[in-house]
Protein backbone atom coordinates (compact mmCIF):
# COMPACT_ATOMS: atom_id res chain seq x y z
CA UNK A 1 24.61 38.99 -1.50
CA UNK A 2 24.98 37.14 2.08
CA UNK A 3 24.39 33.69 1.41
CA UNK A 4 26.32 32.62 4.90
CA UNK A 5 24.10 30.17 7.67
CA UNK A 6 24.09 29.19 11.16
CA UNK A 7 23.73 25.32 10.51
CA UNK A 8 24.97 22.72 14.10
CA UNK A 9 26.65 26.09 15.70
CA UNK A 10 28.76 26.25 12.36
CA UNK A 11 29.05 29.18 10.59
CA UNK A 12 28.80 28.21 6.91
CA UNK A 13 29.70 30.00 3.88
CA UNK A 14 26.60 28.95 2.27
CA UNK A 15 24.17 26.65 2.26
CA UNK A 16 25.06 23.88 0.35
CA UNK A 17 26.25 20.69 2.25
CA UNK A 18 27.31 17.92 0.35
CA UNK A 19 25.59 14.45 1.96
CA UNK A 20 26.86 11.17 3.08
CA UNK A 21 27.99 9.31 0.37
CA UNK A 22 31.19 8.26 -1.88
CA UNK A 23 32.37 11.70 -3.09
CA UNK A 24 34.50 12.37 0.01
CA UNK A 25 36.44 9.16 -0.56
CA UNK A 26 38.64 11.24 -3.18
CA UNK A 27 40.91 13.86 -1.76
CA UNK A 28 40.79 15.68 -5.71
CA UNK A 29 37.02 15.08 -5.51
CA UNK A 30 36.43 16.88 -2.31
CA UNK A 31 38.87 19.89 -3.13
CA UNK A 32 36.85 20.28 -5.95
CA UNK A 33 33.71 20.02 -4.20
CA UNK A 34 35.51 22.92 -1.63
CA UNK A 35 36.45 25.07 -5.01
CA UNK A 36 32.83 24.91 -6.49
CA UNK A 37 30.81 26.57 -3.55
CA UNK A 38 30.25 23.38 -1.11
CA UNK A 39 30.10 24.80 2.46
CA UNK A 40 30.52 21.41 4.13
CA UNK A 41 30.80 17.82 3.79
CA UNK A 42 29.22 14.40 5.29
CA UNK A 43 31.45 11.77 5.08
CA UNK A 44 30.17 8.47 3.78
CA UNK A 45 28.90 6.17 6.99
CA UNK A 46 30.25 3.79 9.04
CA UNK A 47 27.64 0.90 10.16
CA UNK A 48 26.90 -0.33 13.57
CA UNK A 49 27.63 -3.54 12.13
CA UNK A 50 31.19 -2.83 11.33
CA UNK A 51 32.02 -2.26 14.71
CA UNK A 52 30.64 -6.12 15.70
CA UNK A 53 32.80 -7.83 12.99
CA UNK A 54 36.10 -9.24 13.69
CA UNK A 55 38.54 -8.55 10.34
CA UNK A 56 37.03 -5.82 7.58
CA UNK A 57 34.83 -8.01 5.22
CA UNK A 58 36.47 -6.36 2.41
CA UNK A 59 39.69 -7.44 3.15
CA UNK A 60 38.11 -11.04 3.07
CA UNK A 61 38.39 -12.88 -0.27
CA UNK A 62 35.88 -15.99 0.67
CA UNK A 63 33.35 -13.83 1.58
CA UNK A 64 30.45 -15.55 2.81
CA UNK A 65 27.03 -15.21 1.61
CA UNK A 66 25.00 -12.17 2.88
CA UNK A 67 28.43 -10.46 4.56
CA UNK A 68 28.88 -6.60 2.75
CA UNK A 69 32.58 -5.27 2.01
CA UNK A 70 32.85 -1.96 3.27
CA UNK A 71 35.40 0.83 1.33
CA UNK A 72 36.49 1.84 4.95
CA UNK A 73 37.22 0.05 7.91
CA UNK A 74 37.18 2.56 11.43
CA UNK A 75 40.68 2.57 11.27
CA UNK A 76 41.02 3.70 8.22
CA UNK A 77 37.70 6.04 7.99
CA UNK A 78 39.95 7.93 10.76
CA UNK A 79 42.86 7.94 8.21
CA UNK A 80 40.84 9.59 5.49
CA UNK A 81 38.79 11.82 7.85
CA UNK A 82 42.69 13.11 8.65
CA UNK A 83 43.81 13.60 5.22
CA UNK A 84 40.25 15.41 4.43
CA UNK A 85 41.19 17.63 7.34
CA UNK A 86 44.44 18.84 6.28
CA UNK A 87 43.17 19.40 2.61
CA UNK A 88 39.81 21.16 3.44
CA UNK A 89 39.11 24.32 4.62
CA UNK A 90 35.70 23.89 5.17
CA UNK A 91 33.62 21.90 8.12
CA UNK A 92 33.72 18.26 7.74
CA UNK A 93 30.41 16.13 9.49
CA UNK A 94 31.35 12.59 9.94
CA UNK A 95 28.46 9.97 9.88
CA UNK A 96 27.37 6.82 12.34
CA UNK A 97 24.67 4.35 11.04
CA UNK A 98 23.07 2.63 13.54
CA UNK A 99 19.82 1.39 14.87
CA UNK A 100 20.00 0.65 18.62
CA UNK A 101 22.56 1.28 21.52
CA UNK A 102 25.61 -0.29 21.72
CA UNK A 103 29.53 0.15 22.29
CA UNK A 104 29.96 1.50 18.28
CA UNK A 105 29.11 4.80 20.02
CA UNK A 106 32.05 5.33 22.01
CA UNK A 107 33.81 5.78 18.29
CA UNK A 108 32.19 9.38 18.06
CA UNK A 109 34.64 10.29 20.71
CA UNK A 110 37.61 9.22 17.98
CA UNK A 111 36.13 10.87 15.09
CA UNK A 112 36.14 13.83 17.33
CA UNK A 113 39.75 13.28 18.47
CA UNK A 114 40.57 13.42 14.52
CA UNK A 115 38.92 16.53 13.84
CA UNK A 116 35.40 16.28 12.96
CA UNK A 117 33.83 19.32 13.14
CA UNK A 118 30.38 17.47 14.05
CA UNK A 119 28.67 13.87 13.39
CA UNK A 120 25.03 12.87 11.60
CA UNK A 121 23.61 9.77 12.82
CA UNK A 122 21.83 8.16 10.68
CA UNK A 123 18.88 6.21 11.55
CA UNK A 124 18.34 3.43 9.60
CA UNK A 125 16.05 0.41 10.36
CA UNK A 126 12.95 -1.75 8.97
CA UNK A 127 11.28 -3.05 11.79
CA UNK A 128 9.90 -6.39 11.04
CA UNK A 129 9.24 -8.20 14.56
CA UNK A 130 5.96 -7.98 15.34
CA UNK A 131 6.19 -7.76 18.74
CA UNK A 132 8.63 -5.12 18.72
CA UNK A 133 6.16 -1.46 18.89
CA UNK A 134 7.17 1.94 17.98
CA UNK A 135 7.26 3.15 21.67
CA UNK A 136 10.75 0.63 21.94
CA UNK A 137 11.94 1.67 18.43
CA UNK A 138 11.71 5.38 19.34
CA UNK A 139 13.32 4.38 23.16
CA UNK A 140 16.44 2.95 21.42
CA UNK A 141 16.68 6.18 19.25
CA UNK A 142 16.36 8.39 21.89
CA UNK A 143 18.86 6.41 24.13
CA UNK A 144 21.19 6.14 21.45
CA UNK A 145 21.33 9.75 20.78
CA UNK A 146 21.94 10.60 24.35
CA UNK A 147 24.84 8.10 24.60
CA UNK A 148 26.57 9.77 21.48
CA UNK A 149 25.91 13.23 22.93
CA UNK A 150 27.39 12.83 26.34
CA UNK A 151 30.34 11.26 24.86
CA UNK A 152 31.50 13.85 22.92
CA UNK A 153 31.74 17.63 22.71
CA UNK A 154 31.16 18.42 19.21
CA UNK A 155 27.30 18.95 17.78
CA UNK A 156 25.31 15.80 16.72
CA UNK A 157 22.08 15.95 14.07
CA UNK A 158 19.99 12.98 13.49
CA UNK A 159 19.07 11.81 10.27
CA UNK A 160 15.67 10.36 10.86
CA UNK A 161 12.88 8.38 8.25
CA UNK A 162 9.58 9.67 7.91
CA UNK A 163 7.70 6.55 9.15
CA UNK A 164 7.05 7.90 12.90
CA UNK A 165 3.55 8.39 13.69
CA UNK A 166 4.04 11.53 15.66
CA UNK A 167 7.16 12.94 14.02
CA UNK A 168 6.85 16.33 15.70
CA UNK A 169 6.96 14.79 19.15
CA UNK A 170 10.09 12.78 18.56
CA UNK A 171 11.52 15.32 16.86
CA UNK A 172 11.71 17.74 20.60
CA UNK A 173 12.18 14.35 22.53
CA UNK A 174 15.53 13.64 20.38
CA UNK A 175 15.99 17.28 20.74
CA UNK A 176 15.67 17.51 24.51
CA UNK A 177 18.42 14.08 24.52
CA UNK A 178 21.08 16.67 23.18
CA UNK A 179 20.65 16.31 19.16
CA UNK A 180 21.54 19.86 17.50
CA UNK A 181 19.61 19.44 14.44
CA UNK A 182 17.69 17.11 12.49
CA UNK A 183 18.09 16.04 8.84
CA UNK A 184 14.65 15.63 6.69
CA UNK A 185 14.90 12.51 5.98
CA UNK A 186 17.23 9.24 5.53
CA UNK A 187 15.64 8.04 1.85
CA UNK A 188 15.27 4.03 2.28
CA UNK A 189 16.45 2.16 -0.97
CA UNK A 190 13.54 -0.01 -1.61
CA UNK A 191 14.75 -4.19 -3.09
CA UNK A 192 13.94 -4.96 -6.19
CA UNK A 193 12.73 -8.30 -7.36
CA UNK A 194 14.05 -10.37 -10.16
CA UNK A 195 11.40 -12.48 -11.36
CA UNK A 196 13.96 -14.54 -14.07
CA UNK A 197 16.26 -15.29 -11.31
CA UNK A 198 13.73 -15.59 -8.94
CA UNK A 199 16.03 -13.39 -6.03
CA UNK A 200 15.82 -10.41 -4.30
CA UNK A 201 18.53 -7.75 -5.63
CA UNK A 202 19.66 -4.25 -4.14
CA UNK A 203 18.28 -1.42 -6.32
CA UNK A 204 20.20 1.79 -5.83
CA UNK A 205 18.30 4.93 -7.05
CA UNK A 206 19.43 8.49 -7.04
CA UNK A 207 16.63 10.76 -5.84
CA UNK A 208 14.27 13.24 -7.69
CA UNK A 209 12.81 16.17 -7.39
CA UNK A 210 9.24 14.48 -6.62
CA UNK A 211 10.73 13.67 -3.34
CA UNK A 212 10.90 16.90 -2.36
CA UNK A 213 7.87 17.38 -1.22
CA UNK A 214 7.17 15.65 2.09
CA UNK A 215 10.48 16.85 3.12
CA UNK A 216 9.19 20.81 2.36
CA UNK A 217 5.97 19.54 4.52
CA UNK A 218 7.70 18.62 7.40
CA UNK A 219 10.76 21.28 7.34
CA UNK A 220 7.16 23.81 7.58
CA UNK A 221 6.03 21.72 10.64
CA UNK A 222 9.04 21.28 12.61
CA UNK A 223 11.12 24.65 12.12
CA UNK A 224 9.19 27.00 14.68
CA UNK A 225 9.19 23.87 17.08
CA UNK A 226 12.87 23.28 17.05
CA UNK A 227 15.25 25.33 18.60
CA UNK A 228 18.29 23.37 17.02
CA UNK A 229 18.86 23.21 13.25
CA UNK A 230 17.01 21.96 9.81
CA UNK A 231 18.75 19.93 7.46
CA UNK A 232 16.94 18.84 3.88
CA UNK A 233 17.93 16.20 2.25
CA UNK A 234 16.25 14.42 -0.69
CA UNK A 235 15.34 15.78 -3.89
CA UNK A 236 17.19 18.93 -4.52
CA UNK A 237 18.28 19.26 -7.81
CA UNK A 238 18.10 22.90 -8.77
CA UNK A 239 18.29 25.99 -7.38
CA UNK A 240 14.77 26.40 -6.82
CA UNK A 241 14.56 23.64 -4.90
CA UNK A 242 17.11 24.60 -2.01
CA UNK A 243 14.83 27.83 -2.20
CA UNK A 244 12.01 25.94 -1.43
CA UNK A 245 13.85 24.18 1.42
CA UNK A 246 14.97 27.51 2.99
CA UNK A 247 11.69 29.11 2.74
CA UNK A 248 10.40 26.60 4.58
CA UNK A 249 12.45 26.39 7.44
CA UNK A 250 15.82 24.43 6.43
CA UNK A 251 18.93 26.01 7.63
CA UNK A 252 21.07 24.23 5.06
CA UNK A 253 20.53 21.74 2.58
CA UNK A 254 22.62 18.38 1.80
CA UNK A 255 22.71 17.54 -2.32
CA UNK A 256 24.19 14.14 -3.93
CA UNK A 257 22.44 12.85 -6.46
CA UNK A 258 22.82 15.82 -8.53
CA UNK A 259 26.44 16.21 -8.05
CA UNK A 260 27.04 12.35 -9.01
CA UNK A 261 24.94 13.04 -11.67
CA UNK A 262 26.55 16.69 -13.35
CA UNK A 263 29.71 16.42 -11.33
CA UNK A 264 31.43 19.35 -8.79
CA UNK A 265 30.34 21.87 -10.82
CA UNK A 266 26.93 21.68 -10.59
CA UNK A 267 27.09 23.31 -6.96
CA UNK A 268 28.47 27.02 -8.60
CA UNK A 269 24.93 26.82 -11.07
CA UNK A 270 22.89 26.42 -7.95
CA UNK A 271 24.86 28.67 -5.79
CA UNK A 272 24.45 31.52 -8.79
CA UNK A 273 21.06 30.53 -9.15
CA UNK A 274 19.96 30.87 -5.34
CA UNK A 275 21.82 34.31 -5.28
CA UNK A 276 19.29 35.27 -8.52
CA UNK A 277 16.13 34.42 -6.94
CA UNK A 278 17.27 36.25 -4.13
CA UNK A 279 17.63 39.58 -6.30
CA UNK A 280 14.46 39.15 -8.20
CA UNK A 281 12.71 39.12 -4.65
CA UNK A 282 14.42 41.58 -2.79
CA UNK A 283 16.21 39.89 -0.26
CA UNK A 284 19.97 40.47 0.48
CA UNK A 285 20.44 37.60 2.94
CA UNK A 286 19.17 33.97 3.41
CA UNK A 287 17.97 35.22 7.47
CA UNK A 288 15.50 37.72 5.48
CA UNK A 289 13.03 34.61 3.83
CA UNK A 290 14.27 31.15 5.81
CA UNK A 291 11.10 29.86 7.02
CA UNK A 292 8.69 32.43 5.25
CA UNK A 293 6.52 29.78 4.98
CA UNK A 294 6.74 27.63 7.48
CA UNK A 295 3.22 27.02 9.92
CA UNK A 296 4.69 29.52 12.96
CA UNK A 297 1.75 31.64 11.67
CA UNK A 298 -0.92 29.19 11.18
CA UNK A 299 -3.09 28.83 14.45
CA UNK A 300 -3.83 24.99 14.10
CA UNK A 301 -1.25 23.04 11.32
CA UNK A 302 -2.91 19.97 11.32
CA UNK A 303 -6.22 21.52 10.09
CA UNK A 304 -4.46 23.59 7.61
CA UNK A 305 -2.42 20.46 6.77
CA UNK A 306 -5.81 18.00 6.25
CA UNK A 307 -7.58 21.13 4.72
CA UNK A 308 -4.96 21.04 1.99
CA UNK A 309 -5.29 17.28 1.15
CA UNK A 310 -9.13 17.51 0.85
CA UNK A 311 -8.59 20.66 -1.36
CA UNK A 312 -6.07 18.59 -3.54
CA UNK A 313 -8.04 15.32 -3.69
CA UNK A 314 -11.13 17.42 -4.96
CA UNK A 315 -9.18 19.49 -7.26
CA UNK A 316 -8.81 16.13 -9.61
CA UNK A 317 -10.56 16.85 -13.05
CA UNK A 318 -10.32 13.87 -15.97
């Protein structure tokens, strides 16, 4: 059974890509994410805004109000993106947050220096200016990945929200700027509101499946528009659902919650149970069903597409 994939021009073993987040801060973690089946890694990010502070706020014990402590400063993301390196035999993706242009970009050309096999850069930002439109939001994106792309020589995927209004456009604009691949989509952790203490608090939540399902819509749209790579990301918890992604259109798929929920392990049970849906249907590799059911065959998606949600909104019975 051939589970290997093409995924940013690297040849992967599988798959399975574990996501940006704090399992790669532990060498014995990430070993153990290499011995269960994991094909890659993301690091966790660095922020735009780390690069625009003077000392690391976590080094800073009179913190002041509203400043974050990051684990890793850039120096020392670089130190552990080393040590991963020398322990790992596997590709590791090293990740930029940002929202806008700026000098923080010239660091890709470091993390490349240090042996990144590739970066995601991670989109992340809530618009609230009212006199700032979409058409400038989408400008600073696209500049942004351009400036990263020229400065370095190893591939670059964007991690981008769904809340564009014509995601399919922006999708072959970043594209056309030099992004290799796209990742279906940054989740946005949503405040919560404490109405004792009468403050806004961070809420952290770790996905579900539920969430799955606008990225399967979109990985369908964009995969016979793209010429780079699909990454899914958001809601895969079993085997069935990294089917789901491949069939329509993903070239590998990036799990976290449900490793920091059932630990390393989890990856072999979803890696065995890929490889079993694979026998019960035939197929021998993931090349002979990726993107079975994507739109390439459907003459006009966006009728198919509203078709669908006036089929599902009449399909309601109390």
């Amino acid at each position: 059974m051939d589970l290997t994939t093409e995924y940013l021009g690297l040849k992967l073993r599988n798959p399975l890509i574990i996501g940006a987040s704090p399992l790669c801060d532990d060498l014995n973690t990430t070993l153990r994410l290499q011995d269960a089946g994991a094909a890659a890694v993301v690091m966790r990010s660095l922020f735009e805004e780390q690069f625009d502070a003077a000392p690391n706020p976590a080094a800073d014990p009179e913190e002041p109000e509203g400043a974050v402590g990051y684990p890793f400063s850039p120096e020392e993301y670089l130190r552990q993106l080393d040590r991963l390196r020398e322990q790992l035999a596997i590709p590791i993706i090293a990740s930029l947050n940002g929202h806008h242009p700026g000098n923080w970009i010239s660091f890709g050309r470091q993390l490349e220096d240090a042996g990144a096999n590739a970066i995601e850069l991670n989109f992340y930002q809530i618009v609230t200016d009212p006199t700032v439109g979409s058409d400038a939001v989408e400008i600073d994106m696209l500049r942004t990945v351009g400036d990263l792309t020229k400065s370095v020589g190893i591939p670059v995927s964007v991690k981008v929200s769904p809340f564009h209004t014509a995601m399919a456009q922006l999708a072959t604009a970043l594209e056309l700027e030099g992004s290799a691949g796209l990742v279906i989509f940054n989740r946005f952790f949503q405040p919560d509101i404490d109405p004792d203490d009468v403050t806004v608090r961070p809420h952290l939540r770790l996905s579900d499946p539920g969430e799955l399902l606008l990225r399967l819509r979109w990985l369908a749209i964009l995969s016979p528009q793209l010429r780079g790579s699909l990454g899914a990301t958001g809601g895969i918890h079993t085997a069935g659902d990294a089917v789901k992604a491949l069939l329509a259109g993903a070239d590998a798929v990036e799990i976290v919650s449900v490793v920091l929920k059932h630990g390393p392990h989890v990856i072999s049970l979803l890696l065995r149970g890929i490889q079993s849906w694979m026998r019960e249907h035939g197929h021998q590799r993931l090349d002979d069903f990726r993107g079975s059911l994507d739109l390439s065959h459907c003459k006009n998606p966006a009728a198919l597409e509203r078709a669908n949600y006036v089929r599902t909104l009449q399909s309601w019975h109390h």
